[in-house]
N, C-alpha and C. Protein backbone atom coordinates (compact mmCIF):
# COMPACT_ATOMS: atom_id res chain seq x y z
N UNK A 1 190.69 134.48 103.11
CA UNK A 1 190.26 135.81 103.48
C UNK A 1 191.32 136.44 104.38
N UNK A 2 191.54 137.88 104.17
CA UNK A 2 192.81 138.64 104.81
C UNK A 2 192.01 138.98 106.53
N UNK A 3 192.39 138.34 107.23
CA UNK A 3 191.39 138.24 108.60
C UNK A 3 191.80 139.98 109.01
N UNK A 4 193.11 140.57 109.20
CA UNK A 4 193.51 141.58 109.63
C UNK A 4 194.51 142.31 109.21
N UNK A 5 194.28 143.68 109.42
CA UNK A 5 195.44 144.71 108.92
C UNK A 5 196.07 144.82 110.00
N UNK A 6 197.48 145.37 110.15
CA UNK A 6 198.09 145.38 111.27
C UNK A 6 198.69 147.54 110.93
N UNK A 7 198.15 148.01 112.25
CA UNK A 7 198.42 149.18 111.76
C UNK A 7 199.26 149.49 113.56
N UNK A 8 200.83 150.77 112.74
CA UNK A 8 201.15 150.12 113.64
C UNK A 8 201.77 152.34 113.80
N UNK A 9 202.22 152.69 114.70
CA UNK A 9 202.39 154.21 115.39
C UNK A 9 203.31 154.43 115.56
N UNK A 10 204.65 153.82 114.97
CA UNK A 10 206.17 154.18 115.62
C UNK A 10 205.75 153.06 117.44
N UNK A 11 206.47 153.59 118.28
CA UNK A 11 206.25 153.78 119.19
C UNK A 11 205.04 153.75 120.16
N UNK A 12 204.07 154.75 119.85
CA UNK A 12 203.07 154.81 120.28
C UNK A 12 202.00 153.56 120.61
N UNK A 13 201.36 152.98 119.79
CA UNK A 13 201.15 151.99 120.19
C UNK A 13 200.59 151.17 118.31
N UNK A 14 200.15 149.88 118.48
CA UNK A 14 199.91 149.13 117.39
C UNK A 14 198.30 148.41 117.37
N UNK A 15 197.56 148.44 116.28
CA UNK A 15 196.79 148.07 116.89
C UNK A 15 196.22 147.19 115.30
N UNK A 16 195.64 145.96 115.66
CA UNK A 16 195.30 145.02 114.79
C UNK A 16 193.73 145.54 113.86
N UNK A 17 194.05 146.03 112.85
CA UNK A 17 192.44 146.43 112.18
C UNK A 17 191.60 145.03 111.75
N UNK A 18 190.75 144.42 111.97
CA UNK A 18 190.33 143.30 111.53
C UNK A 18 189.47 143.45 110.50
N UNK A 19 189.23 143.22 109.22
CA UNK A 19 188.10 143.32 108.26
C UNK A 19 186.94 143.11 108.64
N UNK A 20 186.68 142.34 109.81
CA UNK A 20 185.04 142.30 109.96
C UNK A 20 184.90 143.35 110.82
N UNK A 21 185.61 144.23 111.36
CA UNK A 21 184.92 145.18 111.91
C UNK A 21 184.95 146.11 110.92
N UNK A 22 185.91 146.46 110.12
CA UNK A 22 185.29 147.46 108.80
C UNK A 22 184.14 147.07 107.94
N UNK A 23 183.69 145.75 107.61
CA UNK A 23 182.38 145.40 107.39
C UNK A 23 181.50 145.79 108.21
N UNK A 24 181.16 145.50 109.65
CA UNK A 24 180.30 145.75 109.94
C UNK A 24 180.64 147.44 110.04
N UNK A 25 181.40 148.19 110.59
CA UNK A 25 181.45 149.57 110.15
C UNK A 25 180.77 150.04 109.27
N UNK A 26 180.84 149.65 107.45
CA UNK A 26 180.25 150.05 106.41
C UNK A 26 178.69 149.71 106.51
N UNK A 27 178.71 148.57 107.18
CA UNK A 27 176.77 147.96 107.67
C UNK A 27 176.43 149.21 108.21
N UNK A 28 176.66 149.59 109.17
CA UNK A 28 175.91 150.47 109.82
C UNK A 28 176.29 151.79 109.56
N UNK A 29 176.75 152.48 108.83
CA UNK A 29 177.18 153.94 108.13
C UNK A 29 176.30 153.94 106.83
N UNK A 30 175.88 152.59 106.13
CA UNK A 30 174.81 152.17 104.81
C UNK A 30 173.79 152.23 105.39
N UNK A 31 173.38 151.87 106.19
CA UNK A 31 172.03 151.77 106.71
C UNK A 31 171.62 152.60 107.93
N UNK A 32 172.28 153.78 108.36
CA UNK A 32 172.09 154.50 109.61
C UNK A 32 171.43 153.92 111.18
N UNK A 33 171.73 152.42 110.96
CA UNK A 33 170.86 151.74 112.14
C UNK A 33 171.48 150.56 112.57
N UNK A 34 171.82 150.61 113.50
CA UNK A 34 172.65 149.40 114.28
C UNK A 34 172.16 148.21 113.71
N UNK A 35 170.40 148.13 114.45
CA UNK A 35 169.75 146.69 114.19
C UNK A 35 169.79 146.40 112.19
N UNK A 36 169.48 147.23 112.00
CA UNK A 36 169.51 147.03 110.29
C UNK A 36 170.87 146.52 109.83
N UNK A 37 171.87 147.38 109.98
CA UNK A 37 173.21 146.56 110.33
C UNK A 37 173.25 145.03 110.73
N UNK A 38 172.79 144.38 111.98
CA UNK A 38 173.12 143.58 112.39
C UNK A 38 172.79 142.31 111.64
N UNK A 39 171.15 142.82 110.78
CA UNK A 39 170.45 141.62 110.16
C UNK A 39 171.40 141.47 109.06
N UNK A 40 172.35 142.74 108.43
CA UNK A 40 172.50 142.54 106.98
C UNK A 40 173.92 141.85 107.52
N UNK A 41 174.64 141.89 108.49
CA UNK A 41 175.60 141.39 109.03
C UNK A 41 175.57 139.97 109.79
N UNK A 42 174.14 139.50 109.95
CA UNK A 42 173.96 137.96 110.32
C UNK A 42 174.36 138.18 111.87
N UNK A 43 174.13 138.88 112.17
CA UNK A 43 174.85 139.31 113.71
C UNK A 43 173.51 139.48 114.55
N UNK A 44 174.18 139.99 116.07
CA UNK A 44 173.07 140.62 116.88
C UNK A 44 173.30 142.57 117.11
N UNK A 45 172.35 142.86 117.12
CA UNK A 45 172.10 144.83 117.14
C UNK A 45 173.27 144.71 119.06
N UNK A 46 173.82 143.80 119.68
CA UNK A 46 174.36 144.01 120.91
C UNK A 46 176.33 143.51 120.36
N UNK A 47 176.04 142.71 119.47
CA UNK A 47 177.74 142.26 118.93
C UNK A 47 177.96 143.32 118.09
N UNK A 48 177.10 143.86 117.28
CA UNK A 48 177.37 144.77 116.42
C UNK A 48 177.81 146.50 117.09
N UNK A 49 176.90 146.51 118.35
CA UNK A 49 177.49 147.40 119.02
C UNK A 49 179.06 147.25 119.88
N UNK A 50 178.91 146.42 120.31
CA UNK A 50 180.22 146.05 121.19
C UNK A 50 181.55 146.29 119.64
N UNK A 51 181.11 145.50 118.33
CA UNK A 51 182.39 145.90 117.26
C UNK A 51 182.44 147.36 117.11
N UNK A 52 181.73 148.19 116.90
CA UNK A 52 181.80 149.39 116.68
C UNK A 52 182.33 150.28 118.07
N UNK A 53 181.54 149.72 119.29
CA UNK A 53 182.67 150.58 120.36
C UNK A 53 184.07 150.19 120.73
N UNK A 54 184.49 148.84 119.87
CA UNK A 54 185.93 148.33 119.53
C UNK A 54 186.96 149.26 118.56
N UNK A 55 186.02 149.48 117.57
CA UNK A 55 186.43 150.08 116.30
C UNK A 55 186.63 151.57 116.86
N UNK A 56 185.32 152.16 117.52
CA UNK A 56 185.79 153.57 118.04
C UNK A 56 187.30 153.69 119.30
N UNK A 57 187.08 152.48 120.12
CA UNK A 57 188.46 152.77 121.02
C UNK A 57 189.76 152.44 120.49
N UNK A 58 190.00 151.69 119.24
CA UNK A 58 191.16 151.47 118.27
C UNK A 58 191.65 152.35 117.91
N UNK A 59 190.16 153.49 117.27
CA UNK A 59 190.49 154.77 116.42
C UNK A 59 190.83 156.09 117.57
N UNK A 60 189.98 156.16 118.71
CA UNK A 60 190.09 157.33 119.97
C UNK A 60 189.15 157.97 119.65
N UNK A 61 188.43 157.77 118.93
CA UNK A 61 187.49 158.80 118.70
C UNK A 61 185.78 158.22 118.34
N UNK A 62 184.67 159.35 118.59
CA UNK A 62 183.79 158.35 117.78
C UNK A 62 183.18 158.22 116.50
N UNK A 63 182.75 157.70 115.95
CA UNK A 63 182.62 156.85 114.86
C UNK A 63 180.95 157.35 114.09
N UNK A 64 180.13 157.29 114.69
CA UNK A 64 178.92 157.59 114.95
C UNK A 64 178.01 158.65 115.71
N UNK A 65 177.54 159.56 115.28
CA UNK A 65 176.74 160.42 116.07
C UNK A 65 175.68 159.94 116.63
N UNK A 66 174.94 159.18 117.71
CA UNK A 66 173.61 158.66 117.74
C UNK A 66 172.15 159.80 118.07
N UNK A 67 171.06 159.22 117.37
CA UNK A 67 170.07 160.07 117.59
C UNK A 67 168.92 159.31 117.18
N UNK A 68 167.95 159.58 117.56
CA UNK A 68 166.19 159.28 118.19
C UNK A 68 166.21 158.44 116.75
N UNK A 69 166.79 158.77 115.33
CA UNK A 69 166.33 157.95 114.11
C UNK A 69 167.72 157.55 113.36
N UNK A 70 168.02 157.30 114.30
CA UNK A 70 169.51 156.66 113.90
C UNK A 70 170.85 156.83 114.00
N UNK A 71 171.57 156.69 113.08
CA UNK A 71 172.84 156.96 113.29
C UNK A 71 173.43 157.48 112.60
N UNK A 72 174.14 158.50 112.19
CA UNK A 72 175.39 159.21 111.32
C UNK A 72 176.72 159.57 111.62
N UNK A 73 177.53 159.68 110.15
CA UNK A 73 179.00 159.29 110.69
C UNK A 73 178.88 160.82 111.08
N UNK A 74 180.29 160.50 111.92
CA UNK A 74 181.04 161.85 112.72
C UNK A 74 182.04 162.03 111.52
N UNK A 75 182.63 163.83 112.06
CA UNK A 75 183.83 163.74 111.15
C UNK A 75 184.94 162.30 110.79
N UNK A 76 185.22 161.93 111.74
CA UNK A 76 186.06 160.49 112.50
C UNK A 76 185.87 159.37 111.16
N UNK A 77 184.13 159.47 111.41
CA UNK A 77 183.91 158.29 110.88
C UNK A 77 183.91 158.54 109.57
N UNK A 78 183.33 160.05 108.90
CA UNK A 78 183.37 159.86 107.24
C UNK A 78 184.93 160.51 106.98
N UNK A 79 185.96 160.14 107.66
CA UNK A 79 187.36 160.14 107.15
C UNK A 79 187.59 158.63 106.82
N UNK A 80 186.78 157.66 107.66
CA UNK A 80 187.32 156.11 107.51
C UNK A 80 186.36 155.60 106.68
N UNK A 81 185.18 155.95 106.03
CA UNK A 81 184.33 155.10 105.64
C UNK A 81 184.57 155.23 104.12
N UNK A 82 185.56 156.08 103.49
CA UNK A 82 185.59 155.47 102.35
C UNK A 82 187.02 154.64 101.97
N UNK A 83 187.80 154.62 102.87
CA UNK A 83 188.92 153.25 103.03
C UNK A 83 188.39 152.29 103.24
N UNK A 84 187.30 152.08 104.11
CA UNK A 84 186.82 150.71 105.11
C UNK A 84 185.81 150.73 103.66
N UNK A 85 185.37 151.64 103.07
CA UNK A 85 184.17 150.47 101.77
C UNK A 85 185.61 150.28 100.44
N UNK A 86 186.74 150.81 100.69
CA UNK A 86 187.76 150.54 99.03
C UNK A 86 188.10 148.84 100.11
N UNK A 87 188.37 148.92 101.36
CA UNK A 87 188.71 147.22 102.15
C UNK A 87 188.12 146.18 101.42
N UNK A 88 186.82 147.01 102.49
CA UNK A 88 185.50 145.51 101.74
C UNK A 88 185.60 145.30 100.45
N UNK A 89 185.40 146.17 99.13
CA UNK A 89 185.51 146.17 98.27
C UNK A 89 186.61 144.98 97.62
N UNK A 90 187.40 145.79 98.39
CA UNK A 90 188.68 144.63 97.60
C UNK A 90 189.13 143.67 98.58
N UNK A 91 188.42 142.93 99.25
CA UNK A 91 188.31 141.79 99.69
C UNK A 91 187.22 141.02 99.34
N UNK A 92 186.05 141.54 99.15
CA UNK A 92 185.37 140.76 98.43
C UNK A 92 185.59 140.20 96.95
N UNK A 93 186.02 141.29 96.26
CA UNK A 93 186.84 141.15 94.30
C UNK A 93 187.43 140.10 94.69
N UNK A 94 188.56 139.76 95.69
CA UNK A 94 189.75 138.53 95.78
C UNK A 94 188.86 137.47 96.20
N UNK A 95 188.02 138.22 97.32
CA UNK A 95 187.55 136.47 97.63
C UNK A 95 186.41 135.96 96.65
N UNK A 96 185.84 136.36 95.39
CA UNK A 96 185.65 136.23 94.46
C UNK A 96 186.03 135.71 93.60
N UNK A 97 187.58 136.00 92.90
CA UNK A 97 188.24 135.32 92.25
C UNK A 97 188.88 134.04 92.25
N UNK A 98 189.03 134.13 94.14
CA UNK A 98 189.35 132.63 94.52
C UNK A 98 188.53 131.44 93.95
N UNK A 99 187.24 131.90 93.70
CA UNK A 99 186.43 130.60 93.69
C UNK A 99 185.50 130.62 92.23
N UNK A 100 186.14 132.05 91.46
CA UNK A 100 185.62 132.23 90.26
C UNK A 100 186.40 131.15 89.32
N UNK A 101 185.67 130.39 88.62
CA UNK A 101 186.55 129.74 87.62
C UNK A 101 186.90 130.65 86.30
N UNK A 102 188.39 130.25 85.72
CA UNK A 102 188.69 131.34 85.19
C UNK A 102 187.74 131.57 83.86
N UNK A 103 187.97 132.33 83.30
CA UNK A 103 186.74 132.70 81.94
C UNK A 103 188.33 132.21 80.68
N UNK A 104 187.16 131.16 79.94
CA UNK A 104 187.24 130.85 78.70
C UNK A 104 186.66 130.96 78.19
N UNK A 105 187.24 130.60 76.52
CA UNK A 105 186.27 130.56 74.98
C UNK A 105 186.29 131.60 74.08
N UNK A 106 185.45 131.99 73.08
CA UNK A 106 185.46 132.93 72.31
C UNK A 106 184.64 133.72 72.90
N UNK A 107 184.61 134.90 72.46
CA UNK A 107 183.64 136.33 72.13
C UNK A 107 183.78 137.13 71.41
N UNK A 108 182.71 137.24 70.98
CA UNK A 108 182.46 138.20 69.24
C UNK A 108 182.66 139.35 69.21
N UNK A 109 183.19 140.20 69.10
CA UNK A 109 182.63 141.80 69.43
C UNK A 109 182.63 143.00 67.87
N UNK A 110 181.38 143.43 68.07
CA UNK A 110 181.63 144.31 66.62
C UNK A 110 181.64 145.99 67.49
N UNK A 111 182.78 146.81 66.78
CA UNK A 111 182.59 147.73 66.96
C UNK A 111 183.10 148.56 65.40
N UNK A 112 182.14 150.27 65.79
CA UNK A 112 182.89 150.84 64.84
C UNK A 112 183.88 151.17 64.56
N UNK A 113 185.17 151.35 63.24
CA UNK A 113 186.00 151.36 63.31
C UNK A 113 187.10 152.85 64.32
N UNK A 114 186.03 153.63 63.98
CA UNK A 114 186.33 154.97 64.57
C UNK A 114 187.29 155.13 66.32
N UNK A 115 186.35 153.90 66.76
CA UNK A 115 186.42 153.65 68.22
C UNK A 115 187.71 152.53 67.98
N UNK A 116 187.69 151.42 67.54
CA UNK A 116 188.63 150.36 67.76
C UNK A 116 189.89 151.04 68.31
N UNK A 117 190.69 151.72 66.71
CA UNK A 117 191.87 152.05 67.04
C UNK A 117 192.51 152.54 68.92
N UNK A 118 191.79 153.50 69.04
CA UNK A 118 191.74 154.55 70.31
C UNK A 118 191.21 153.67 71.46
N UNK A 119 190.60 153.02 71.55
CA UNK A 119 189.60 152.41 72.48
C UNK A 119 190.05 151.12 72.97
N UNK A 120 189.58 150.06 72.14
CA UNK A 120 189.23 148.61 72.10
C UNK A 120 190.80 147.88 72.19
N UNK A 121 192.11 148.54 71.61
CA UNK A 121 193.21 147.99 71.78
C UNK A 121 193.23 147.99 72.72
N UNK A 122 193.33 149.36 73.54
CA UNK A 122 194.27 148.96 74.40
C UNK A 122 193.46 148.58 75.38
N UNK A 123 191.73 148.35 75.75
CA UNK A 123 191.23 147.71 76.68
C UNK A 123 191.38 146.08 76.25
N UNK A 124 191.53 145.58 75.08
CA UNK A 124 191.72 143.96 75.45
C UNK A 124 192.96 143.48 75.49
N UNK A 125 194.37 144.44 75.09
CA UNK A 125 195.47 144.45 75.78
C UNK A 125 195.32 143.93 77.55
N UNK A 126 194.68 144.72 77.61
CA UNK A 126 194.67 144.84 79.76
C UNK A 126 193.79 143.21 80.19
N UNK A 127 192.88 143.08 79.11
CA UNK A 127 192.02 141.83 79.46
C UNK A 127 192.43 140.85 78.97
N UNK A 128 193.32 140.73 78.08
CA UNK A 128 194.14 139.59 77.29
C UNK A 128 194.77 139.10 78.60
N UNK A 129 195.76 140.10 79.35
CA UNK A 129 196.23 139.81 80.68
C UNK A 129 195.91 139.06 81.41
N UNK A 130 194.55 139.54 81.67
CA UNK A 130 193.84 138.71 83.48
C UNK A 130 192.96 137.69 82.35
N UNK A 131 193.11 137.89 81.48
CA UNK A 131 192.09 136.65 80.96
C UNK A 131 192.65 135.74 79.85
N UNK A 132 194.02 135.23 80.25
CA UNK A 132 194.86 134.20 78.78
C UNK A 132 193.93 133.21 77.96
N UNK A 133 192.67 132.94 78.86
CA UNK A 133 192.09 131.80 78.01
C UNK A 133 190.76 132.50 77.21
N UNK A 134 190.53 133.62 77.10
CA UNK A 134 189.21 133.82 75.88
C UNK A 134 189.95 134.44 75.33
N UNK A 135 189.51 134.25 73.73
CA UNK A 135 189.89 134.29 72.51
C UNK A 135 188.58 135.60 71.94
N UNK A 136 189.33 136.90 71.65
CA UNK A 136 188.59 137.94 71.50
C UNK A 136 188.89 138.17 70.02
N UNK A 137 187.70 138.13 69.06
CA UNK A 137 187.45 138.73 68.10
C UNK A 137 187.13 139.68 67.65
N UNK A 138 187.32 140.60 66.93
CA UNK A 138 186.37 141.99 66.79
C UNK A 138 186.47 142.59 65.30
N UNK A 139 184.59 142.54 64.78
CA UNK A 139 184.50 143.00 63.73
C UNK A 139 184.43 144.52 63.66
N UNK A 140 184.87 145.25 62.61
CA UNK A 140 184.94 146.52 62.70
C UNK A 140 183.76 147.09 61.17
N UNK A 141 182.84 147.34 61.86
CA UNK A 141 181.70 147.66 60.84
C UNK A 141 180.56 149.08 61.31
N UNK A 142 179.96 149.37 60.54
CA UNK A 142 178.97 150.44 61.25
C UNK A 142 177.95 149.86 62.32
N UNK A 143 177.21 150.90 62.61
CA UNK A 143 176.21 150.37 63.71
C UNK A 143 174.84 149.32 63.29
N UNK A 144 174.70 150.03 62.34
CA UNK A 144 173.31 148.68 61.58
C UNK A 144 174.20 147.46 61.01
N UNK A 145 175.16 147.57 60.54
CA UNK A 145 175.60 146.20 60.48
C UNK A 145 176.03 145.59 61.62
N UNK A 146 176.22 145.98 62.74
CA UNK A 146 176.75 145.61 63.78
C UNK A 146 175.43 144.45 64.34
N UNK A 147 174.80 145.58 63.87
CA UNK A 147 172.70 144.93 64.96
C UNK A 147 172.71 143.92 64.11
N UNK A 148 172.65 143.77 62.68
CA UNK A 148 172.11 142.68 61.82
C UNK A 148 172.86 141.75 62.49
N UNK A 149 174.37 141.73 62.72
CA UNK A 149 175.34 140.54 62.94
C UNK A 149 174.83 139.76 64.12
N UNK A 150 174.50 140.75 64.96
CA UNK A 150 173.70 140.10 66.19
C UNK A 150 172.65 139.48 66.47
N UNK A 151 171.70 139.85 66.06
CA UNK A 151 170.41 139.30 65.31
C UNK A 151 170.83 137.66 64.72
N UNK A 152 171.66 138.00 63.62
CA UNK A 152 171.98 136.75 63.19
C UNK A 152 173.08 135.51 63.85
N UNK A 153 173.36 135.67 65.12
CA UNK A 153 173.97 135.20 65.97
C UNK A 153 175.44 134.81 65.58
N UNK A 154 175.86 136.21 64.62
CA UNK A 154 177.38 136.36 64.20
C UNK A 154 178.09 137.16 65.53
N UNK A 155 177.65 137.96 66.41
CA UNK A 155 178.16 138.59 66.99
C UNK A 155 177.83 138.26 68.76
N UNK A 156 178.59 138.23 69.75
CA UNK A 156 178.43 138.13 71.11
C UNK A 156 178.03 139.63 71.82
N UNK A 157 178.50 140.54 71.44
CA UNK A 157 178.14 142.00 71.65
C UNK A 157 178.73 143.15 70.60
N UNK A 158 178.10 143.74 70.52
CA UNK A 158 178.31 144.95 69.34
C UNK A 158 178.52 146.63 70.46
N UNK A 159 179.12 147.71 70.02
CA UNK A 159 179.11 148.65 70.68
C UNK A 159 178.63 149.61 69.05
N UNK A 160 177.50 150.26 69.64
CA UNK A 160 176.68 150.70 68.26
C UNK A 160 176.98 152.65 68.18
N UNK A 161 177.19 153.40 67.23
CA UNK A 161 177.28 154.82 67.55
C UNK A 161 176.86 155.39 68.19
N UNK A 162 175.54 155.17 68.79
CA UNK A 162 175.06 155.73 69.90
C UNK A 162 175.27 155.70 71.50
N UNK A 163 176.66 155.03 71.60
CA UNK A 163 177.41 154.78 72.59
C UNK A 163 176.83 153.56 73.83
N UNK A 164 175.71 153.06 73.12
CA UNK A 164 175.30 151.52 74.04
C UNK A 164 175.81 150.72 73.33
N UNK A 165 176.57 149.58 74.64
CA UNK A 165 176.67 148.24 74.29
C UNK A 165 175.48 147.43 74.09
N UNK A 166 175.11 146.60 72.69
CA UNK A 166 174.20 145.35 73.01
C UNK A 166 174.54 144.13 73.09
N UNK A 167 174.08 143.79 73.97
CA UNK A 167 174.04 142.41 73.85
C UNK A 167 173.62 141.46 73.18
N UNK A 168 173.32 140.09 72.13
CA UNK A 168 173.31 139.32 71.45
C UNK A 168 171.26 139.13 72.12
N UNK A 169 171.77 138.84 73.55
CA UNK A 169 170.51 138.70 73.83
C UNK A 169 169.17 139.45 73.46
N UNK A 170 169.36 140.99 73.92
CA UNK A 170 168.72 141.85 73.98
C UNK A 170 168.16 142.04 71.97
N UNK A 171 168.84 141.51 71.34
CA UNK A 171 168.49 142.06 70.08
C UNK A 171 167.59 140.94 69.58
């Protein structure tokens, strides 16, 4: 896990951004409430305050408007809260993958031909990439033949004219 960003002013001064305080940041900007924050953060409603008046003296400014039913961001804060949720975001995806085992095997896919050309290349181009070990098939048929194939457990997912994916299961 990336413990900290290092953000730094010329001159001025430097100051260490740590990811768990942009987590708990996004806790309590999601839930307008410190204590609600704290439970979804495994924390206490008094650590969770002390990170956020960390996070506000890092930034100079504050973070939070407080009031009788909670809390809302300040200008301050809804300039940072959609960097601090793309952070979390993509620290959680990595620390995900770390421990995701990679995806193998086959999968079936029927689509209509209309779509393949335009569509379906060049998205399993991009997934062929991050994914060297499944082996992607794809029948190119209409939409009722697509359902029968599935049904008959020829197909892993079908994309039908009516622009839903099904699943093998669902049919």
């Amino acid at each position: 896990m990336i413990p900290a960003i290092k953000i730094s002013y010329g001159d001025f001064h430097e100051a260490t951004l740590d990811s768990d305080l942009l987590r708990t940041f996004v806790a309590v900007a999601e839930t307008g409430n410190f204590t609600k924050a704290a439970e979804k953060a495994g924390r206490t409603q008094s650590a969770v305050s002390m990170q956020m008046k960390k996070l506000e003296d890092m930034v100079g400014d504050s973070l939070f408007e407080r009031g009788s039913r909670g809390v809302a961001l300040t200008r301050r804060g809804g300039e940072l809260i959609a960097n601090a949720r793309r952070i979390v975001s993509l620290l959680d995806e990595t620390a995900a993958s770390l421990v995701a085992p990679p995806l193998g095997g086959l999968v079936r896919i029927g689509i209509p031909a209309e779509y393949g050309r335009s569509i379906l290349s060049r998205a399993l181009g991009e997934f062929a990439k991050r994914h060297p070990r499944v082996e992607v098939t794809v029948r190119y048929a209409h939409s009722a033949s697509q359902v029968r194939a599935l049904a008959a457990g020829e197909l892993d997912l079908a994309w039908c004219s009516n622009g839903k994916a099904f699943p093998a299961a669902r049919c």
